[in-house]
Protein backbone atom coordinates (compact mmCIF):
# COMPACT_ATOMS: atom_id res chain seq x y z
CA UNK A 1 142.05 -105.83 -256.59
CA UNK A 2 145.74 -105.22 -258.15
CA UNK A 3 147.24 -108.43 -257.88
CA UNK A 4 145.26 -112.44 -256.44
CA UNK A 5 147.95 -111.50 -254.13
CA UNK A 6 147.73 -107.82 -253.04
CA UNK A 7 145.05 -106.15 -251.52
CA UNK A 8 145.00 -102.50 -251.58
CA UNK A 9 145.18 -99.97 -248.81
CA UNK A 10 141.00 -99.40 -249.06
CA UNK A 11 140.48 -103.07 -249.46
CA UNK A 12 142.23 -104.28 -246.46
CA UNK A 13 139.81 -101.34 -244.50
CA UNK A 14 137.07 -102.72 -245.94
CA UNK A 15 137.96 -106.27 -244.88
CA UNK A 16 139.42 -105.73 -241.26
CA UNK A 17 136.54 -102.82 -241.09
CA UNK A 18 139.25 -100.44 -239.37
CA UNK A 19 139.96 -96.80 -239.85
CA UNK A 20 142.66 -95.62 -242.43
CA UNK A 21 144.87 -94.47 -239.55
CA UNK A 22 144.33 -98.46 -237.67
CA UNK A 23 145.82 -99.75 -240.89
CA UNK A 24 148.41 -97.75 -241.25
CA UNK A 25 148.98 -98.37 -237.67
CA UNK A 26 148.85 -101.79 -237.86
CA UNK A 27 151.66 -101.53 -241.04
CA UNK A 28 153.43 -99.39 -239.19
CA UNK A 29 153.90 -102.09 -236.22
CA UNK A 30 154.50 -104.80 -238.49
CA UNK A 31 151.46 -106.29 -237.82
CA UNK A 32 150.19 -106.44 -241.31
CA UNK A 33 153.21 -107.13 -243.85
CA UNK A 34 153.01 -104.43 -246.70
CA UNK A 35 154.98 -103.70 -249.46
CA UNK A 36 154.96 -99.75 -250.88
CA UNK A 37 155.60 -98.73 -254.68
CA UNK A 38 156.50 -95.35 -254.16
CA UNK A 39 153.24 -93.79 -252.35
CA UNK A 40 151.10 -96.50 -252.82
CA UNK A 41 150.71 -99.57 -250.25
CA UNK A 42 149.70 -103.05 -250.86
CA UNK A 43 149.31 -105.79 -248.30
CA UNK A 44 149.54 -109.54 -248.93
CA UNK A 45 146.07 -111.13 -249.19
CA UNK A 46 146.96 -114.11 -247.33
CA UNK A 47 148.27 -112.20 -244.47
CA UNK A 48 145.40 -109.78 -244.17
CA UNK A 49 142.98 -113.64 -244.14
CA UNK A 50 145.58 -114.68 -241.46
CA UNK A 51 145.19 -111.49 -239.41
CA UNK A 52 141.34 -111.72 -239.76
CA UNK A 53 141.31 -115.03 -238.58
CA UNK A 54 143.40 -114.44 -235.49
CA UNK A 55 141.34 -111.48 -234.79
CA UNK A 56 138.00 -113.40 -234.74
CA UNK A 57 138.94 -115.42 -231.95
């Protein structure tokens, strides 16, 4: 894990256990708030929770 934070890309697949392309579909749509560093993604750990608990229902 980068940052208490930040998840990376492969940990938020991991945790929503969706495809590469869902995530980046889900960034893409603003559904997952993500913040890039040139090539590299990283999504806000509380966010990613917030999704998963939405999702669940």
């Amino acid at each position: 894990m980068s940052d208490n934070n930040d998840l990376t890309f492969n940990e938020v697949c991991e945790i929503l256990d969706k495809s590469p392309t869902t995530i980046k579909r889900y960034a893409r749509e603003n559904l997952l708030f993500t913040e890039q560093n040139g090539e590299v993604l990283s999504f806000n750990k509380a966010e990613v929770m917030r999704y998963l608990a939405c999702s669940d229902r």
